[in-house]
N, C-alpha and C. Protein backbone atom coordinates (compact mmCIF):
# COMPACT_ATOMS: atom_id res chain seq x y z
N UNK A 1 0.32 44.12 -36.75
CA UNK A 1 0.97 44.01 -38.04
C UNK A 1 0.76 42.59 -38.58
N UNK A 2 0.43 42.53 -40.33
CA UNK A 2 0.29 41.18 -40.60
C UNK A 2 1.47 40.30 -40.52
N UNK A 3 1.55 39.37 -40.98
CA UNK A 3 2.79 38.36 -41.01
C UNK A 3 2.50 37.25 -41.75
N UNK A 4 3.73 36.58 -42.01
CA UNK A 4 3.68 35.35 -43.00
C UNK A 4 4.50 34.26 -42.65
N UNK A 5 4.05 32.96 -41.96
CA UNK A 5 5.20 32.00 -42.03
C UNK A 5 5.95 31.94 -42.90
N UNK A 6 7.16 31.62 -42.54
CA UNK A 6 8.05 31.34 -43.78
C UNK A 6 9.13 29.69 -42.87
N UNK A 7 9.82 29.13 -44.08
CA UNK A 7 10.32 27.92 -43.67
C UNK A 7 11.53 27.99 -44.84
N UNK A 8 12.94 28.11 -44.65
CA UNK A 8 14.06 27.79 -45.36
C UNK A 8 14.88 26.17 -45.47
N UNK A 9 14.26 25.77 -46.53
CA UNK A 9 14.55 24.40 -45.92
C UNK A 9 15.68 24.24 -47.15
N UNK A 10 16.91 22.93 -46.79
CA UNK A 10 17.98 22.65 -48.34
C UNK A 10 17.68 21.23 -47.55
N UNK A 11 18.35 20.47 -48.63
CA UNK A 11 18.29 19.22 -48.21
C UNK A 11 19.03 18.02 -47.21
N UNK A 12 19.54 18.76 -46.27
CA UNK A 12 19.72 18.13 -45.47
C UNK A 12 19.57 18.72 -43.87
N UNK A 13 18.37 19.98 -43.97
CA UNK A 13 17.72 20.36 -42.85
C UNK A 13 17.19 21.65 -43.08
N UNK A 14 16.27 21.83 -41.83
CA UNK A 14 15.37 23.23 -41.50
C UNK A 14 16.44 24.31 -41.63
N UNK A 15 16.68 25.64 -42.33
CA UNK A 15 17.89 26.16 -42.10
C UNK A 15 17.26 27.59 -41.11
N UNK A 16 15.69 27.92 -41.44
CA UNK A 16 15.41 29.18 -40.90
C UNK A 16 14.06 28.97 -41.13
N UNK A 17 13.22 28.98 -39.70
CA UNK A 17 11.93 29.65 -39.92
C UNK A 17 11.28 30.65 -38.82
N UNK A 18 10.31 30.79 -39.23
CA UNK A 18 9.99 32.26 -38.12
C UNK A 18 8.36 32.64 -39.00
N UNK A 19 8.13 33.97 -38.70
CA UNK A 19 6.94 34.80 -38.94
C UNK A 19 7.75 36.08 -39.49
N UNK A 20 7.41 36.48 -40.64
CA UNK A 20 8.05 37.56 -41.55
C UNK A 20 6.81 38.79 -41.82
N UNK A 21 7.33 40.15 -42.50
CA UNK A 21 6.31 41.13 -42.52
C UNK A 21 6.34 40.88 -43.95
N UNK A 22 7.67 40.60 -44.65
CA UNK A 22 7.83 40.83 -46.05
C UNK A 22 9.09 39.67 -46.63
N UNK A 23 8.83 39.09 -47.33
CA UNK A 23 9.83 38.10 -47.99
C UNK A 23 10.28 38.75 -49.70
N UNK A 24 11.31 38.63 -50.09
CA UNK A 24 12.14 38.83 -51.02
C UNK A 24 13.08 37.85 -51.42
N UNK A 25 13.20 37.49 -52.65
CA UNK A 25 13.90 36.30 -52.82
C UNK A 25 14.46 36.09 -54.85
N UNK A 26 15.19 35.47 -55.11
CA UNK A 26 15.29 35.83 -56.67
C UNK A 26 14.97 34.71 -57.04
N UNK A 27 13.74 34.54 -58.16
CA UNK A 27 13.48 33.50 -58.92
C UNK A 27 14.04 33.05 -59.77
N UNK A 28 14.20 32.65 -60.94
CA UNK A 28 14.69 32.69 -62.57
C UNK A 28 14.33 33.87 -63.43
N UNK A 29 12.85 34.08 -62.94
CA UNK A 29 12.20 34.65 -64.09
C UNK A 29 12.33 36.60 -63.00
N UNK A 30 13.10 36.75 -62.40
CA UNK A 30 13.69 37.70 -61.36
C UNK A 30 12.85 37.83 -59.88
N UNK A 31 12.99 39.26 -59.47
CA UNK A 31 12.82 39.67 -57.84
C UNK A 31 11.79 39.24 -57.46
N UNK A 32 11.50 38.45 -56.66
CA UNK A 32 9.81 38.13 -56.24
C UNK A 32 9.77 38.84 -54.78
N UNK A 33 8.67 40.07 -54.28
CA UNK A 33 8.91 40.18 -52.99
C UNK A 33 7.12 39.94 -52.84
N UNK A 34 7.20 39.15 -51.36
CA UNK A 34 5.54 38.58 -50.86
C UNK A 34 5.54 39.27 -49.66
N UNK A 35 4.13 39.45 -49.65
CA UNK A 35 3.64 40.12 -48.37
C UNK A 35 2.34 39.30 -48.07
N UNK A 36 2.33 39.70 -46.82
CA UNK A 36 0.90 39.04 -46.32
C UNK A 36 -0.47 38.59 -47.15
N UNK A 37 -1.17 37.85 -47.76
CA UNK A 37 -2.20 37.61 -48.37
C UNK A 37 -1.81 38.14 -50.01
N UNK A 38 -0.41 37.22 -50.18
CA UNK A 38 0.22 37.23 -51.80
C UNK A 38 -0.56 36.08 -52.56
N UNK A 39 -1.02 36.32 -53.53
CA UNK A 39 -1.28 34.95 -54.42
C UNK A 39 -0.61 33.64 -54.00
N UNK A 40 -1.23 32.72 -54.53
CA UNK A 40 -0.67 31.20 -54.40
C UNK A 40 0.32 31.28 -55.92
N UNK A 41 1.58 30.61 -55.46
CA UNK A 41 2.53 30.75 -56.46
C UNK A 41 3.24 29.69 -56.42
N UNK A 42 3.68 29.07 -57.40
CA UNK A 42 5.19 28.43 -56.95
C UNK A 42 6.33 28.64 -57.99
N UNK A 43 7.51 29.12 -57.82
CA UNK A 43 8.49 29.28 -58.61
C UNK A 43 9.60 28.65 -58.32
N UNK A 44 10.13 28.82 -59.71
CA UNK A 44 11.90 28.07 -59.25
C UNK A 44 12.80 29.45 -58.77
N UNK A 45 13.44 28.64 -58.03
CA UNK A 45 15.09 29.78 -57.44
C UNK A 45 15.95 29.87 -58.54
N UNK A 46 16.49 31.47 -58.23
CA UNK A 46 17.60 31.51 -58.98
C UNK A 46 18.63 31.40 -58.14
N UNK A 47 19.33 32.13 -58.41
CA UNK A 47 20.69 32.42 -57.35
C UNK A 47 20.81 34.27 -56.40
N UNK A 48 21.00 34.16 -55.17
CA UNK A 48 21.08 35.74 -55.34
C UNK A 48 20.53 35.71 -53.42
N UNK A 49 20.13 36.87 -53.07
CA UNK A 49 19.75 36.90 -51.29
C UNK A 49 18.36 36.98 -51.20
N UNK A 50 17.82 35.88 -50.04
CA UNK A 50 16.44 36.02 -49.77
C UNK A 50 16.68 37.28 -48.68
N UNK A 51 15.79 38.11 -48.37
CA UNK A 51 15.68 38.90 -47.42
C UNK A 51 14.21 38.96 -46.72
N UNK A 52 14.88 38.56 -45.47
CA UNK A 52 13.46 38.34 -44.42
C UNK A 52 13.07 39.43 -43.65
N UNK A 53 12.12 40.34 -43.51
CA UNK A 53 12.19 41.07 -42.58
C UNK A 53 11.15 40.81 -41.50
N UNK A 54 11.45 41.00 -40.66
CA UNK A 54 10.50 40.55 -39.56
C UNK A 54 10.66 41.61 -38.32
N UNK A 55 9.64 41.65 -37.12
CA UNK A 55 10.24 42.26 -35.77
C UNK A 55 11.56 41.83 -35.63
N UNK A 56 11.65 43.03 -34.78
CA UNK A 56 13.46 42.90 -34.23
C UNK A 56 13.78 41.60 -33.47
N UNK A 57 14.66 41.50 -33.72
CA UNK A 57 15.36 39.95 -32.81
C UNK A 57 15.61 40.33 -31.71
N UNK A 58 16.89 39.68 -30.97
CA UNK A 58 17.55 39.89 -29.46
C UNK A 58 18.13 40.95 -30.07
N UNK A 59 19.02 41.13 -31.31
CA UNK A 59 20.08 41.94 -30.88
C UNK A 59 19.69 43.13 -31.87
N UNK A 60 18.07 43.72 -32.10
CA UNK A 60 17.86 44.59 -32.35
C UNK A 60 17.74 44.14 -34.20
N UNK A 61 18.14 43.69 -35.00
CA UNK A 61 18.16 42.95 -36.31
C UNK A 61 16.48 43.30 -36.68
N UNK A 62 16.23 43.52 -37.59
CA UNK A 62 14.83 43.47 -38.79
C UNK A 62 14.85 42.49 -39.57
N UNK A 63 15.74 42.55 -40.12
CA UNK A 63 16.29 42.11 -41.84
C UNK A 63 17.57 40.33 -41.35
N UNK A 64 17.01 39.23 -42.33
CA UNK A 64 17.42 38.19 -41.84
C UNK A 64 17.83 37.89 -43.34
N UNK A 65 19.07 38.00 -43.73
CA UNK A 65 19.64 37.57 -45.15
C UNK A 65 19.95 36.18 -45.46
N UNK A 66 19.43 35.38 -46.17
CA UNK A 66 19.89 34.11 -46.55
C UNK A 66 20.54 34.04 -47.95
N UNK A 67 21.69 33.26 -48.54
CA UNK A 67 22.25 33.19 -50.11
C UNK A 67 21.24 31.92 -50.54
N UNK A 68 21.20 31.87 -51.19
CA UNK A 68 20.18 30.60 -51.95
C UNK A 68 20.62 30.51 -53.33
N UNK A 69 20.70 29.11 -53.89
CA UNK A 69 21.14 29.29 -55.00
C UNK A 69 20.25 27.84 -55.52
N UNK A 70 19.01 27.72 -56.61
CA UNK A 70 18.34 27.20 -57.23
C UNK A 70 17.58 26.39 -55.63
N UNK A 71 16.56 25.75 -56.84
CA UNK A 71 15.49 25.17 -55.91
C UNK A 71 13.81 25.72 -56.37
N UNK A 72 12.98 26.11 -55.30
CA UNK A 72 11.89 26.15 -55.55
C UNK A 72 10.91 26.83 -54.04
N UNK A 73 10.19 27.56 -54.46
CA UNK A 73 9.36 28.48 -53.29
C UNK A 73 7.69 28.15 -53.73
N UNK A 74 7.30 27.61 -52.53
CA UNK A 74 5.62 27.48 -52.77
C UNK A 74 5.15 28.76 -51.58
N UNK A 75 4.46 29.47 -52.18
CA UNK A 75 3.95 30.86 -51.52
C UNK A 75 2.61 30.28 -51.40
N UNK A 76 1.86 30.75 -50.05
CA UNK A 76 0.67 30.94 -50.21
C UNK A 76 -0.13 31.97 -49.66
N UNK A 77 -1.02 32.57 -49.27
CA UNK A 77 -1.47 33.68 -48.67
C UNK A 77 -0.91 34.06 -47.48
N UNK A 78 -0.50 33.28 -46.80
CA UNK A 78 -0.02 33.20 -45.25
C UNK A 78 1.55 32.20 -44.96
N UNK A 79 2.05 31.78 -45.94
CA UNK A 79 3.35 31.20 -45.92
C UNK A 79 4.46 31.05 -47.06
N UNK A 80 5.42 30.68 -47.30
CA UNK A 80 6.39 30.89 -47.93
C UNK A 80 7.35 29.52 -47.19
N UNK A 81 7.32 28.65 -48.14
CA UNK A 81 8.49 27.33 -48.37
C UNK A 81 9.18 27.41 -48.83
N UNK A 82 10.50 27.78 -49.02
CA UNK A 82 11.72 27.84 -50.01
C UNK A 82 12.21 26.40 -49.60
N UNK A 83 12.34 25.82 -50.91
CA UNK A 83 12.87 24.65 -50.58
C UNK A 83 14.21 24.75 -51.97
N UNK A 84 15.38 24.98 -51.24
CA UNK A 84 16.63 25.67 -51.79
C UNK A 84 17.89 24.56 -51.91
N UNK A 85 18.25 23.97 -53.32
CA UNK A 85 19.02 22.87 -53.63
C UNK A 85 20.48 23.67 -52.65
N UNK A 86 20.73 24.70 -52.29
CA UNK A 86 22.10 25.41 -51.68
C UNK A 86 21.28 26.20 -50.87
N UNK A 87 21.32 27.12 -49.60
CA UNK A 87 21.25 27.91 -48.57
C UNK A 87 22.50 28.02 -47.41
N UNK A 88 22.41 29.52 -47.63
CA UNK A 88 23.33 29.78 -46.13
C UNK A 88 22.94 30.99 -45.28
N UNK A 89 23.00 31.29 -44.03
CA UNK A 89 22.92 32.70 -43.40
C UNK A 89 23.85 33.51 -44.23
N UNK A 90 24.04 34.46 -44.47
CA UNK A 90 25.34 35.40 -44.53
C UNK A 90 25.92 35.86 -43.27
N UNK A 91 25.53 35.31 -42.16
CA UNK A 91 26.25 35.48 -41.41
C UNK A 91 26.94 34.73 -40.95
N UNK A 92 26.85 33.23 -41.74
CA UNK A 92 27.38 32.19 -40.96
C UNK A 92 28.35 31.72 -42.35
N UNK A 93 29.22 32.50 -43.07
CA UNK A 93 29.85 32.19 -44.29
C UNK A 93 31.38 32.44 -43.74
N UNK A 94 31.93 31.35 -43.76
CA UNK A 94 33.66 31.72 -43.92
C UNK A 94 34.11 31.63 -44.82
N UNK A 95 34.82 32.94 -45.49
CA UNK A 95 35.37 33.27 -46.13
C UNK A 95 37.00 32.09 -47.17
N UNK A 96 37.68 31.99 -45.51
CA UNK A 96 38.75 31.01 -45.95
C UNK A 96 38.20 29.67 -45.91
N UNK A 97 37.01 28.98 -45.98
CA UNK A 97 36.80 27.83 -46.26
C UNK A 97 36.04 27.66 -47.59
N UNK A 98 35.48 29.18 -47.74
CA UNK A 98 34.74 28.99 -49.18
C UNK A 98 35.97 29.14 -50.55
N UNK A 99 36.79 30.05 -49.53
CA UNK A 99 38.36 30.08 -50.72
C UNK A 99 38.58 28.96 -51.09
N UNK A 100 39.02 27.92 -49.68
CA UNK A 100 39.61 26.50 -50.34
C UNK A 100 38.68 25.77 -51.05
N UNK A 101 37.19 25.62 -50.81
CA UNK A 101 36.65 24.78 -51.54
C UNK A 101 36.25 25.38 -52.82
N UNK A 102 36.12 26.90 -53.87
CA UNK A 102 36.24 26.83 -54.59
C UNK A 102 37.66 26.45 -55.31
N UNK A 103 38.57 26.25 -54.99
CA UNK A 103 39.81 26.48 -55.52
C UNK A 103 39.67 24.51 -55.62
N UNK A 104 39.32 23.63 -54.56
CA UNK A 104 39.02 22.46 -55.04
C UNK A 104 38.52 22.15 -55.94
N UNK A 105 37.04 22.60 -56.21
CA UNK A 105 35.87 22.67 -57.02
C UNK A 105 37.11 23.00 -58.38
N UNK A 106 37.76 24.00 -58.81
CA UNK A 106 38.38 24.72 -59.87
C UNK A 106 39.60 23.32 -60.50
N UNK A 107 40.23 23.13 -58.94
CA UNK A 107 41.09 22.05 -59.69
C UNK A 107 40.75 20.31 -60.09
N UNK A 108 39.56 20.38 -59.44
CA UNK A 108 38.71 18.76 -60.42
C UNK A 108 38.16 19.05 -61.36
N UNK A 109 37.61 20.24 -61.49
CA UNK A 109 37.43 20.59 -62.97
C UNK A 109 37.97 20.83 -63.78
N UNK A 110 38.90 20.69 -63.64
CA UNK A 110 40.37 20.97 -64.45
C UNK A 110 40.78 19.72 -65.16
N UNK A 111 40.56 18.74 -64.11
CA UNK A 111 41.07 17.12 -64.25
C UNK A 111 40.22 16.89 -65.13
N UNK A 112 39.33 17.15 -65.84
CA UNK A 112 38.14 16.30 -66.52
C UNK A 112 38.05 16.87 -67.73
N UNK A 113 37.91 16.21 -69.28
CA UNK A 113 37.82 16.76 -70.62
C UNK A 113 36.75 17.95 -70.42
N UNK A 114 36.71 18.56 -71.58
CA UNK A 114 35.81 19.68 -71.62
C UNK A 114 34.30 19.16 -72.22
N UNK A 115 34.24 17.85 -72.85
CA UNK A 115 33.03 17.08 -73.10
C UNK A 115 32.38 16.76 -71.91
N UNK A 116 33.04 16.24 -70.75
CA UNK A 116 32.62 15.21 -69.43
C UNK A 116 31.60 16.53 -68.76
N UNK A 117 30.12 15.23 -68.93
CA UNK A 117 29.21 16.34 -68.30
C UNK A 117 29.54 16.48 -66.93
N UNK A 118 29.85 16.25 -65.80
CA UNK A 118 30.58 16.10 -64.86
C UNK A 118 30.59 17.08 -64.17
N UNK A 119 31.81 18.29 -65.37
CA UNK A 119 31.76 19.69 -65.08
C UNK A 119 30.82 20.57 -64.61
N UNK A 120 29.61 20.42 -65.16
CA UNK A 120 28.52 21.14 -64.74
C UNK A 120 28.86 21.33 -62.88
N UNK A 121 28.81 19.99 -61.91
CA UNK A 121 28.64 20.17 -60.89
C UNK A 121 29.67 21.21 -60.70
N UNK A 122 30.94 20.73 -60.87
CA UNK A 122 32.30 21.94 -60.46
C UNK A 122 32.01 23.44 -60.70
N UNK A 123 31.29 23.26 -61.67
CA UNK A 123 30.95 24.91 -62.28
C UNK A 123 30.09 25.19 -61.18
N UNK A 124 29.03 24.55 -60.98
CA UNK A 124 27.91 25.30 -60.29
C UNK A 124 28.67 25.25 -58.89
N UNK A 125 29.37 24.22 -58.17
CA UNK A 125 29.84 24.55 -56.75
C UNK A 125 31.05 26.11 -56.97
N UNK A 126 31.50 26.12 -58.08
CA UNK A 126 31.76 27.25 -57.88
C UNK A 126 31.44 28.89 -58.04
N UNK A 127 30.19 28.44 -58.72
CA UNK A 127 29.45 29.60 -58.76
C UNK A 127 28.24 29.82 -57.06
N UNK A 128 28.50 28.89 -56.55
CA UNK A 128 27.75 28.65 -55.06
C UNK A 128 28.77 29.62 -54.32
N UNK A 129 29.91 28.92 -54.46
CA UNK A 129 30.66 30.06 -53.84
C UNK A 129 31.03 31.44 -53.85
N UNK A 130 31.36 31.72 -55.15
CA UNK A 130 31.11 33.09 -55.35
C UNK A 130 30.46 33.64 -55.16
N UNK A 131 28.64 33.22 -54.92
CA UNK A 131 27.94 33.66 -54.12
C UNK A 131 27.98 33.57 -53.09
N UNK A 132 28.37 32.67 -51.94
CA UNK A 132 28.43 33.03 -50.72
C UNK A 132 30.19 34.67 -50.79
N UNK A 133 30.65 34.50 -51.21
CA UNK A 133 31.53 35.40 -50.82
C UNK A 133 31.17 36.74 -51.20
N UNK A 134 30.61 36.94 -52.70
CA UNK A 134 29.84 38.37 -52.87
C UNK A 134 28.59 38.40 -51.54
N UNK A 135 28.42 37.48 -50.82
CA UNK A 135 26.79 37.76 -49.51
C UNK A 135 27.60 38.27 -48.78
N UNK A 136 28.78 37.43 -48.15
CA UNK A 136 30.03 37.74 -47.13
C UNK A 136 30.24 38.81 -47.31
N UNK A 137 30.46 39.06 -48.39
CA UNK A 137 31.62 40.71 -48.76
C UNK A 137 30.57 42.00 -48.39
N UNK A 138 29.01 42.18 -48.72
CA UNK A 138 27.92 42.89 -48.56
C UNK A 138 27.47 42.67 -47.25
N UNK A 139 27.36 41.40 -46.68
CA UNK A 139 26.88 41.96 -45.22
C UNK A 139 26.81 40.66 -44.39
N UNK A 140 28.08 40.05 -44.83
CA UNK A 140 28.42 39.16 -43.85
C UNK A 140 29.09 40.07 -42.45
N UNK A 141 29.14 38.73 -41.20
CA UNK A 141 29.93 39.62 -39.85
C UNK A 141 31.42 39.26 -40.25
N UNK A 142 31.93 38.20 -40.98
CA UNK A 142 32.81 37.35 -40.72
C UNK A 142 33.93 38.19 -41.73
């Protein structure tokens, strides 16, 4: 069977790599799925689940879900770089810590005029979260 490196990287480490049959992932411009000997590409991330499928793991697993939210994927015939400003497993998402930190995120944004570009970040950490909890809620373990 063919295969494709792939490498999940955010910026402050390697989060996932391996050898994949099929990569899926959401751009801006929508669904991108790559397979073995895909065009050379590079796009920006949107927000939404990469899905890795690969041979089975230890515990029988195909399918390796990551949340990603903006950034950038360089594809090439034989690999796949997501290099992702946010990434998480969905399996590695807690629920009551993503509660409290949007609810932080909600109340500094609160503190700040509705001019102060500022907001943007609060908005987007809380739209990070809501995505990890809609990944959690679909097929997190936790």
């Amino acid at each position: 069977m063919h295969t494709l490196g792939y490498q999940i990287v955010r910026p402050d480490k390697l989060l996932h790599q391996g050898d994949a049959t099929a990569i899926t992932f959401v751009a801006r411009t929508g669904e991108i799925g790559v397979l073995p000997g895909h065009a050379k590409e590079i796009c920006a991330l949107g927000k939404g689940i990469c899905r890795i499928e690969h041979e089975p793991d230890d515990d029988g697993n195909t399918t390796t879900r990551i949340a990603i939210f903006g950034g950038y994927a360089e594809i090439t015939e034989d690999e796949v770089i997501v290099l992702a400003d946010h990434a998480r497993n969905v399996n590695d998402i807690y629920p009551d810590v993503v509660n409290q930190t949007k609810q932080d995120a909600e109340v500094e944004l609160n503190k700040l005029p509705k001019q102060d570009s500022r907001r943007v970040y609060f908005e987007q950490k809380m739209q990070w979260c809501d995505l990890l909890l809609d990944a959690n809620r679909q097929f997190g373990e936790h």
